[in-house]
PDB file of N, CA and C in Angstrom:
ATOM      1  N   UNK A   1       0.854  -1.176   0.000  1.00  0.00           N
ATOM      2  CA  UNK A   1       0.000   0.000   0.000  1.00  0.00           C
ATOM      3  C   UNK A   1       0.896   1.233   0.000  1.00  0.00           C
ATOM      4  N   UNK A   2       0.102   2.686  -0.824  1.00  0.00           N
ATOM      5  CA  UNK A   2       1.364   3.456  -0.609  1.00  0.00           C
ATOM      6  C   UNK A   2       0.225   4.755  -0.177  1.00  0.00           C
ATOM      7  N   UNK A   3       0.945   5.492   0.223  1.00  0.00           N
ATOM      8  CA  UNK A   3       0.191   7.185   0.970  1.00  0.00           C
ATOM      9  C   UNK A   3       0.055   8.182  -0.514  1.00  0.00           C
ATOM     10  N   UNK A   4      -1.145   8.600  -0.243  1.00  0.00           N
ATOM     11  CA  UNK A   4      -1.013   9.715  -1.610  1.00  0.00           C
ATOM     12  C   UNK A   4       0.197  10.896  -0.852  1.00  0.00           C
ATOM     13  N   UNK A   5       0.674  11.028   0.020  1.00  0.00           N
ATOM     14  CA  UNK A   5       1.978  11.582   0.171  1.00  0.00           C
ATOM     15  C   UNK A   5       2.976  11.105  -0.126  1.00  0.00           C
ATOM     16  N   UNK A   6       3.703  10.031  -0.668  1.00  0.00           N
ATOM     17  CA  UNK A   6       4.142   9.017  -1.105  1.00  0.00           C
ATOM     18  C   UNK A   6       4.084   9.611  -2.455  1.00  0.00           C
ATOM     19  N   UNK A   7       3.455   9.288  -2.963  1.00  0.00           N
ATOM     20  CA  UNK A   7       3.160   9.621  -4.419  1.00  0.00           C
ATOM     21  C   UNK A   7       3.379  10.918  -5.055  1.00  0.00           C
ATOM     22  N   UNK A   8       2.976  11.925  -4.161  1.00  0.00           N
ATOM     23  CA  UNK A   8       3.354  13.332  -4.406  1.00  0.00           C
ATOM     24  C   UNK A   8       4.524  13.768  -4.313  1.00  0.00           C
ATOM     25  N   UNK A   9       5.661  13.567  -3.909  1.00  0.00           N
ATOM     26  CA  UNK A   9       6.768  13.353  -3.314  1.00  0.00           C
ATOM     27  C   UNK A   9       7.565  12.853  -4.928  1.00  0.00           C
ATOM     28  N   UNK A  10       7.154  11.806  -5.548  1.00  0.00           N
ATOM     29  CA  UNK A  10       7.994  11.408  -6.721  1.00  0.00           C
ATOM     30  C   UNK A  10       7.927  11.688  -8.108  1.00  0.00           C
ATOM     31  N   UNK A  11       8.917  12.221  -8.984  1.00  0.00           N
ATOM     32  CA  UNK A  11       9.203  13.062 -10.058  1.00  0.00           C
ATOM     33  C   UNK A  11       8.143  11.916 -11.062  1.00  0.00           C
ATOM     34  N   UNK A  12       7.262  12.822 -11.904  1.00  0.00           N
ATOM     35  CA  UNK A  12       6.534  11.790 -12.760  1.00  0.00           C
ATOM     36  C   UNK A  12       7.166  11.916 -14.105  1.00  0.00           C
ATOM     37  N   UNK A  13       7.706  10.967 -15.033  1.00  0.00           N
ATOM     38  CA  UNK A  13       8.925  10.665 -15.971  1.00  0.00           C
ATOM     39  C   UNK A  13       7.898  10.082 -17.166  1.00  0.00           C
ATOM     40  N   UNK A  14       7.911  10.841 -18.066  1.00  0.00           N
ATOM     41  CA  UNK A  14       7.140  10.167 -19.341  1.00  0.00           C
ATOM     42  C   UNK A  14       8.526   9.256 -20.382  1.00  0.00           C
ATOM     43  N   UNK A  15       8.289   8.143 -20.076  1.00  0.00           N
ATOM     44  CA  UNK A  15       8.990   7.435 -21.069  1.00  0.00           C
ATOM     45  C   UNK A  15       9.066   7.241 -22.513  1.00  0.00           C
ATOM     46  N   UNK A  16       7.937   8.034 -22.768  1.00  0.00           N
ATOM     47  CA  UNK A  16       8.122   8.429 -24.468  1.00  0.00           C
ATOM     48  C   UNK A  16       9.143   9.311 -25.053  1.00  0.00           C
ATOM     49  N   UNK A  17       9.377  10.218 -23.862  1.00  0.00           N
ATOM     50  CA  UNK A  17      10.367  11.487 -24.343  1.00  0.00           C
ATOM     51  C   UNK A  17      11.875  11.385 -23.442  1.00  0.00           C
ATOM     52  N   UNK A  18      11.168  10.954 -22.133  1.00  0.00           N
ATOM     53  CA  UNK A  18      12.503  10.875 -21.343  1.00  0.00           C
ATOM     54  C   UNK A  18      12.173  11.448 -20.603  1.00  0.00           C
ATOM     55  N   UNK A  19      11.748  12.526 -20.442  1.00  0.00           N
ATOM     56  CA  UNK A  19      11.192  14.106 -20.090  1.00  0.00           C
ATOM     57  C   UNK A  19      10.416  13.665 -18.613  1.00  0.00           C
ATOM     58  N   UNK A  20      10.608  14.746 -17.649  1.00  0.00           N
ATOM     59  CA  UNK A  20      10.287  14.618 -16.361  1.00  0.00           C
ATOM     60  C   UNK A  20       8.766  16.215 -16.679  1.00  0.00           C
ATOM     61  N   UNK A  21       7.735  15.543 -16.298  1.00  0.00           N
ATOM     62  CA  UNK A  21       6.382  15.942 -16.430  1.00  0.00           C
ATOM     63  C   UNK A  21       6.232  16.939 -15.102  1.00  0.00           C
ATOM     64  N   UNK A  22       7.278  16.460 -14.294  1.00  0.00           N
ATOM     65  CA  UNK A  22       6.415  17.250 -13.260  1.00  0.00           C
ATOM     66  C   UNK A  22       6.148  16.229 -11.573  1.00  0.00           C
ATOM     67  N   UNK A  23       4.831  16.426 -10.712  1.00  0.00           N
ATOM     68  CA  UNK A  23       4.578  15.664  -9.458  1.00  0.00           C
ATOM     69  C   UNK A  23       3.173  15.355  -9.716  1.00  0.00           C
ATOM     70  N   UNK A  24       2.612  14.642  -8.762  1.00  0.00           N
ATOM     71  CA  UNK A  24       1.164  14.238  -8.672  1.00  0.00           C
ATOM     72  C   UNK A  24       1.126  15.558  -8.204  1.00  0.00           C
ATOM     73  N   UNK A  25      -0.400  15.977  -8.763  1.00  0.00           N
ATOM     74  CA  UNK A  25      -1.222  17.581  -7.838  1.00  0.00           C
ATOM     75  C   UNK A  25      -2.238  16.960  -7.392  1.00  0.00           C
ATOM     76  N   UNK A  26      -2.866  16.018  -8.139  1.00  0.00           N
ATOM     77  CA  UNK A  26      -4.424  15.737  -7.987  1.00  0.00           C
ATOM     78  C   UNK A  26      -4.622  14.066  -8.666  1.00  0.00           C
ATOM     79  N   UNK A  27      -5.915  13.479  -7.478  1.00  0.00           N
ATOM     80  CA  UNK A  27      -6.201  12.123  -8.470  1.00  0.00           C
ATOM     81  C   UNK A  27      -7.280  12.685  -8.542  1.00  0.00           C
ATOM     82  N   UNK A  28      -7.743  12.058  -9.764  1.00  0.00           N
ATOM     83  CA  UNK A  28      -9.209  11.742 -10.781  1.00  0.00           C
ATOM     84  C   UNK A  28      -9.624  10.363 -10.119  1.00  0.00           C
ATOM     85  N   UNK A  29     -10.644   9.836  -9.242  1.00  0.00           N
ATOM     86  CA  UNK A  29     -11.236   9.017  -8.390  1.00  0.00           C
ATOM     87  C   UNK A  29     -12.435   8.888  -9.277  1.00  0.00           C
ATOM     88  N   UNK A  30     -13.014   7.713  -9.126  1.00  0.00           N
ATOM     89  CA  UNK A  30     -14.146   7.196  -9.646  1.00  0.00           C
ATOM     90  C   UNK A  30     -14.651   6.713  -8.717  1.00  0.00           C
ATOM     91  N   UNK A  31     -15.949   7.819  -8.175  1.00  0.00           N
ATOM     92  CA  UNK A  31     -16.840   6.862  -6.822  1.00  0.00           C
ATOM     93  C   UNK A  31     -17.376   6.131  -6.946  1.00  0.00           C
ATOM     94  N   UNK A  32     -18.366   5.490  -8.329  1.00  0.00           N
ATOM     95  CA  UNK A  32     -18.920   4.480  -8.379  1.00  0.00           C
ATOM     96  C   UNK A  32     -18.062   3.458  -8.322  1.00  0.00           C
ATOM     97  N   UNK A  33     -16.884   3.368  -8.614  1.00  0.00           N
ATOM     98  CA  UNK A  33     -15.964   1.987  -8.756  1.00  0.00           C
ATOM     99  C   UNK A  33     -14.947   2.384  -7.479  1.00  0.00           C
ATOM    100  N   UNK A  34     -14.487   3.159  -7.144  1.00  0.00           N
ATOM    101  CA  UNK A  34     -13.829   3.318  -6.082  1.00  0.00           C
ATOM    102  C   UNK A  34     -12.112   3.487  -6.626  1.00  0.00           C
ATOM    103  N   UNK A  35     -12.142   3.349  -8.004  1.00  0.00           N
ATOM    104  CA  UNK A  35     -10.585   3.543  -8.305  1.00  0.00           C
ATOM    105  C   UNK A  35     -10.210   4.896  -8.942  1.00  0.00           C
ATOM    106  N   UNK A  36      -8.970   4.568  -9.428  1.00  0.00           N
ATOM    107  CA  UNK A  36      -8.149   5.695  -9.926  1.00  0.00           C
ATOM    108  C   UNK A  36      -8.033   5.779 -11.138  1.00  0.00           C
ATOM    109  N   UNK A  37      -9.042   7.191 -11.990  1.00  0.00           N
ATOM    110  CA  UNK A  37      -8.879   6.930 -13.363  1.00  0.00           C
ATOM    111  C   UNK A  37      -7.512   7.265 -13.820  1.00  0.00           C
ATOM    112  N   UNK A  38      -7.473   8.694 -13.187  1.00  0.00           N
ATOM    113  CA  UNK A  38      -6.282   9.190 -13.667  1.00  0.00           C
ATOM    114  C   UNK A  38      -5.190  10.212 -13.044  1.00  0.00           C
ATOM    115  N   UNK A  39      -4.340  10.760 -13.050  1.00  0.00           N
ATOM    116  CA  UNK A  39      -3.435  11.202 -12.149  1.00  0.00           C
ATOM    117  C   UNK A  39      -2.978  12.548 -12.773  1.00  0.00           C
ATOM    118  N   UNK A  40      -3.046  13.835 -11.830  1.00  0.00           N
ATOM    119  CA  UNK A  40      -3.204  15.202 -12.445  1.00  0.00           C
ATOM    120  C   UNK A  40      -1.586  15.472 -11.923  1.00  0.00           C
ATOM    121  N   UNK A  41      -1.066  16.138 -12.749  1.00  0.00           N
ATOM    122  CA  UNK A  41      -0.179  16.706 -12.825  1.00  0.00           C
ATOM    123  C   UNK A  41      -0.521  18.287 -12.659  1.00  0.00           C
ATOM    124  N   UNK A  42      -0.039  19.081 -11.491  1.00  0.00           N
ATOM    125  CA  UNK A  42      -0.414  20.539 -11.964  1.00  0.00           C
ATOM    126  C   UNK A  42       0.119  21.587 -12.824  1.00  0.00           C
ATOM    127  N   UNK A  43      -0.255  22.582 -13.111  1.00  0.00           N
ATOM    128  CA  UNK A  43       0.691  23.453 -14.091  1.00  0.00           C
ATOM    129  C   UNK A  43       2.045  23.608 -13.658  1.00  0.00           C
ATOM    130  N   UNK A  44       2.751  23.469 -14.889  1.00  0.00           N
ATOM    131  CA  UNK A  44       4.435  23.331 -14.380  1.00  0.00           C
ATOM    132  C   UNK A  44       5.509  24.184 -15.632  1.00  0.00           C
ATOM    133  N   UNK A  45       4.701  24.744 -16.375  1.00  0.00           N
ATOM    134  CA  UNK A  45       5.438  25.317 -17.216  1.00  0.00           C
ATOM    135  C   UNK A  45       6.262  26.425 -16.638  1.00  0.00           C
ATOM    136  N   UNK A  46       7.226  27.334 -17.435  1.00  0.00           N
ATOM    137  CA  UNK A  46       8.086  28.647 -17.181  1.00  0.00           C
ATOM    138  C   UNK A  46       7.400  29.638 -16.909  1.00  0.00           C
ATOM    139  N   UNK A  47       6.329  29.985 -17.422  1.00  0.00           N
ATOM    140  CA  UNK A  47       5.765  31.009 -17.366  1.00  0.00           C
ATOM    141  C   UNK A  47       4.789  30.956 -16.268  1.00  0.00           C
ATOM    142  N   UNK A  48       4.575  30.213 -15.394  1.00  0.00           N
ATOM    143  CA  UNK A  48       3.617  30.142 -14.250  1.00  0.00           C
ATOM    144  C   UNK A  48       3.655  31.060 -13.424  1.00  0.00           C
ATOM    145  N   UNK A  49       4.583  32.044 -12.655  1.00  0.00           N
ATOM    146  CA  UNK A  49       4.670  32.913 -11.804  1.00  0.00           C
ATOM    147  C   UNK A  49       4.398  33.691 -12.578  1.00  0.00           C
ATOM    148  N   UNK A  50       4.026  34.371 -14.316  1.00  0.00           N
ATOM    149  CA  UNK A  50       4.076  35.617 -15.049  1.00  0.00           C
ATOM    150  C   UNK A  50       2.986  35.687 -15.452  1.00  0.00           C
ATOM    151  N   UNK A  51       2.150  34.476 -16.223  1.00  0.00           N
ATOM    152  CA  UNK A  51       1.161  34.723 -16.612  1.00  0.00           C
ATOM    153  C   UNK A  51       0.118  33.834 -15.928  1.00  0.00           C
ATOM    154  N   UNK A  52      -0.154  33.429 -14.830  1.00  0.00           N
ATOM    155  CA  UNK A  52      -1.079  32.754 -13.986  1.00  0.00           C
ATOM    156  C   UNK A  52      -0.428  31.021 -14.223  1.00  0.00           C
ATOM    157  N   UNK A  53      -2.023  30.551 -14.160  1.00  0.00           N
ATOM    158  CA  UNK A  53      -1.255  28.555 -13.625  1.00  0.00           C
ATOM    159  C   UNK A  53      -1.605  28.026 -14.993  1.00  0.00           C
ATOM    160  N   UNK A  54      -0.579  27.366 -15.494  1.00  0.00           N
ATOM    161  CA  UNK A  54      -0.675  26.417 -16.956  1.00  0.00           C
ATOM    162  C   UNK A  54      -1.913  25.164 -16.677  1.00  0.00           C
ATOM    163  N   UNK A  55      -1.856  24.600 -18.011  1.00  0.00           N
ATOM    164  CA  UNK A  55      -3.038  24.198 -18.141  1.00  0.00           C
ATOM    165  C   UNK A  55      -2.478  22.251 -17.553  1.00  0.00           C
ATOM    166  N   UNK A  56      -3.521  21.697 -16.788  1.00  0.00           N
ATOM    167  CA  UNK A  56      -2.739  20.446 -15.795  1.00  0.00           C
ATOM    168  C   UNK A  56      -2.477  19.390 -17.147  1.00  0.00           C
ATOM    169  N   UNK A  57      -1.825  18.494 -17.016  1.00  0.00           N
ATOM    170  CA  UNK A  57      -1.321  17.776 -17.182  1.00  0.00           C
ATOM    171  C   UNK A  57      -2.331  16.189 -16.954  1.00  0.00           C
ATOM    172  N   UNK A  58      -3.591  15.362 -17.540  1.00  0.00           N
ATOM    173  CA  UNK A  58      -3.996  14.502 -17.026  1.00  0.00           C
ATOM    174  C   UNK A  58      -3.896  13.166 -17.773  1.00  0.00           C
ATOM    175  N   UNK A  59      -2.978  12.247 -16.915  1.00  0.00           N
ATOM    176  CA  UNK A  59      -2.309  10.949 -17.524  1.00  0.00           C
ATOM    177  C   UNK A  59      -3.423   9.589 -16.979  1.00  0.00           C
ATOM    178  N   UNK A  60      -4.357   9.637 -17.611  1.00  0.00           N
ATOM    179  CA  UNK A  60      -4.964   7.978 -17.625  1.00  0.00           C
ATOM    180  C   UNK A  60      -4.358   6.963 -16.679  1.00  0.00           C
ATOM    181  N   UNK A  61      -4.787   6.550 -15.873  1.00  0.00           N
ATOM    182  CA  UNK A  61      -4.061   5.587 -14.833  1.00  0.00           C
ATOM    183  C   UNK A  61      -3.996   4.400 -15.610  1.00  0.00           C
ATOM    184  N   UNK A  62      -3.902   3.370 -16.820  1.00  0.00           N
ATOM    185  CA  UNK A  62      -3.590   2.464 -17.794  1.00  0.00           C
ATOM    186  C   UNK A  62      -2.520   3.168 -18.479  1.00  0.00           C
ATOM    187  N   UNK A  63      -2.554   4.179 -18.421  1.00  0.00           N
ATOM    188  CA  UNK A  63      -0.982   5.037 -18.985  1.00  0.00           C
ATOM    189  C   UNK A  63       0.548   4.960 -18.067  1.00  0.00           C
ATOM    190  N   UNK A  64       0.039   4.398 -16.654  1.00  0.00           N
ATOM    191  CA  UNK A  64       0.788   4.388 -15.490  1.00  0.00           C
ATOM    192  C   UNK A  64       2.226   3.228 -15.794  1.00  0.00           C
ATOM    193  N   UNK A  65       2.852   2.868 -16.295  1.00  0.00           N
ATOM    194  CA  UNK A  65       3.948   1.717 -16.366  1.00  0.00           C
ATOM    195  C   UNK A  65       4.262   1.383 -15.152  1.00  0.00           C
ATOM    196  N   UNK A  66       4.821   2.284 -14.245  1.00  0.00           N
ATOM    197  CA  UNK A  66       5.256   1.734 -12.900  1.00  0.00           C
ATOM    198  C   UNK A  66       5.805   3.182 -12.287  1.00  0.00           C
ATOM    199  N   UNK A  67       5.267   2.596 -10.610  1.00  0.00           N
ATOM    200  CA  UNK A  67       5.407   3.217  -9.807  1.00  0.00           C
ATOM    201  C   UNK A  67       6.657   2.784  -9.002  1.00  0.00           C
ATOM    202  N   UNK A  68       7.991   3.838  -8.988  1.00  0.00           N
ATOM    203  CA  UNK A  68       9.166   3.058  -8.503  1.00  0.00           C
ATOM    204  C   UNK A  68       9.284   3.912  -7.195  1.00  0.00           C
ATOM    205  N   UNK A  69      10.118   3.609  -6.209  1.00  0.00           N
ATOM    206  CA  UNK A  69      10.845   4.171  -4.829  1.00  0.00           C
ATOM    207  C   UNK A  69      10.966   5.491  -5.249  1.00  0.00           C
ATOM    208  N   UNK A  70      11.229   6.226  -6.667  1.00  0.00           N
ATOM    209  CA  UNK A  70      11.689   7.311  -6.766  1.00  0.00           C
ATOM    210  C   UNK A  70      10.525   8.204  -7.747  1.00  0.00           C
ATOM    211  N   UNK A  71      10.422   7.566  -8.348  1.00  0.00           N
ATOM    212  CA  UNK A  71       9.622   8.520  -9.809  1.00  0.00           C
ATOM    213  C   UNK A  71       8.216   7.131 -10.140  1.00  0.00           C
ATOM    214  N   UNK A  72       7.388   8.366 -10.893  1.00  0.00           N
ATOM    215  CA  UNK A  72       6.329   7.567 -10.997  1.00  0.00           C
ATOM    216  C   UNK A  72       6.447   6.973 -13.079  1.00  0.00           C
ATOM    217  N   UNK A  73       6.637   6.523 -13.981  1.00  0.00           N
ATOM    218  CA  UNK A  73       6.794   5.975 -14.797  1.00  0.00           C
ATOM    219  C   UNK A  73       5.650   6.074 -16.135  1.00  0.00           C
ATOM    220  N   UNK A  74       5.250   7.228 -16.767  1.00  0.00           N
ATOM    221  CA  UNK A  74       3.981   7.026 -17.659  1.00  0.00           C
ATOM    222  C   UNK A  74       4.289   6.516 -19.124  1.00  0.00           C
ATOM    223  N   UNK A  75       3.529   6.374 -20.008  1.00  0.00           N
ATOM    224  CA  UNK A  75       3.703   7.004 -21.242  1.00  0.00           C
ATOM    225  C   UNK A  75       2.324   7.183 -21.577  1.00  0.00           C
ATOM    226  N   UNK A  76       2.691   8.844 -22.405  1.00  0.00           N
ATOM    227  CA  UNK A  76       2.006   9.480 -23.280  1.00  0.00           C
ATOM    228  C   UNK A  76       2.397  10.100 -24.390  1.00  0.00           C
ATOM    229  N   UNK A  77       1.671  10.989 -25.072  1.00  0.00           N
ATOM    230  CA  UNK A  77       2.298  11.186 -26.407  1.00  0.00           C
ATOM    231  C   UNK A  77       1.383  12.572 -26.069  1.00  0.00           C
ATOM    232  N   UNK A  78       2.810  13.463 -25.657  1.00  0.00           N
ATOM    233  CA  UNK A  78       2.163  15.081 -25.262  1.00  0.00           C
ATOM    234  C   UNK A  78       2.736  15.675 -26.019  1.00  0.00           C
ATOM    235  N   UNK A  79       1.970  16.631 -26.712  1.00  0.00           N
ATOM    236  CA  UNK A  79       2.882  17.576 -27.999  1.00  0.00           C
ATOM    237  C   UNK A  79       2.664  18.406 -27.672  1.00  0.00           C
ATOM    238  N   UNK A  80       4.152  19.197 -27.098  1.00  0.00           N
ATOM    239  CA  UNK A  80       4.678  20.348 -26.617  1.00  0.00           C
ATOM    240  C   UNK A  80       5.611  20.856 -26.775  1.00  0.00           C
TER     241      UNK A  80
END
């Protein structure tokens, strides 16, 4: 079992690019089923302190590869 503090805590790494996405901000919960659709990344771009909060980041929990001791493991195909 792990703590959603746990989770927030580790760098989320898209393995399509290499590229480090960012942290957990937020889960997407499904009350009728009780699970985890998907996992929010919050705004993380350069310009966040200048022009307000970028737009989140939301990775499908079947997008998840693995959750390691350090970083959390996705792939997506984000064009940016």
């Amino acid at each position: 079992m792990i703590k959603i503090s746990e989770l927030q805590s580790k760098d989320i790494i898209n393995i399509s690019e290499g590229r480090r996405l960012g942290n957990l901000g937020d889960l997407d919960i499904n009350l009728e089923t009780g699970r985890i659709d998907a996992i929010i990344i919050g705004g993380t771009g350069r310009m966040m302190g200048l022009l307000g909060r970028d737009e989140e980041i939301v990775i499908p929990w079947r997008n998840i590869i693995k959750i390691g001791s350090d970083c959390i493991l996705v792939r997506t195909d984000l064009n940016r």
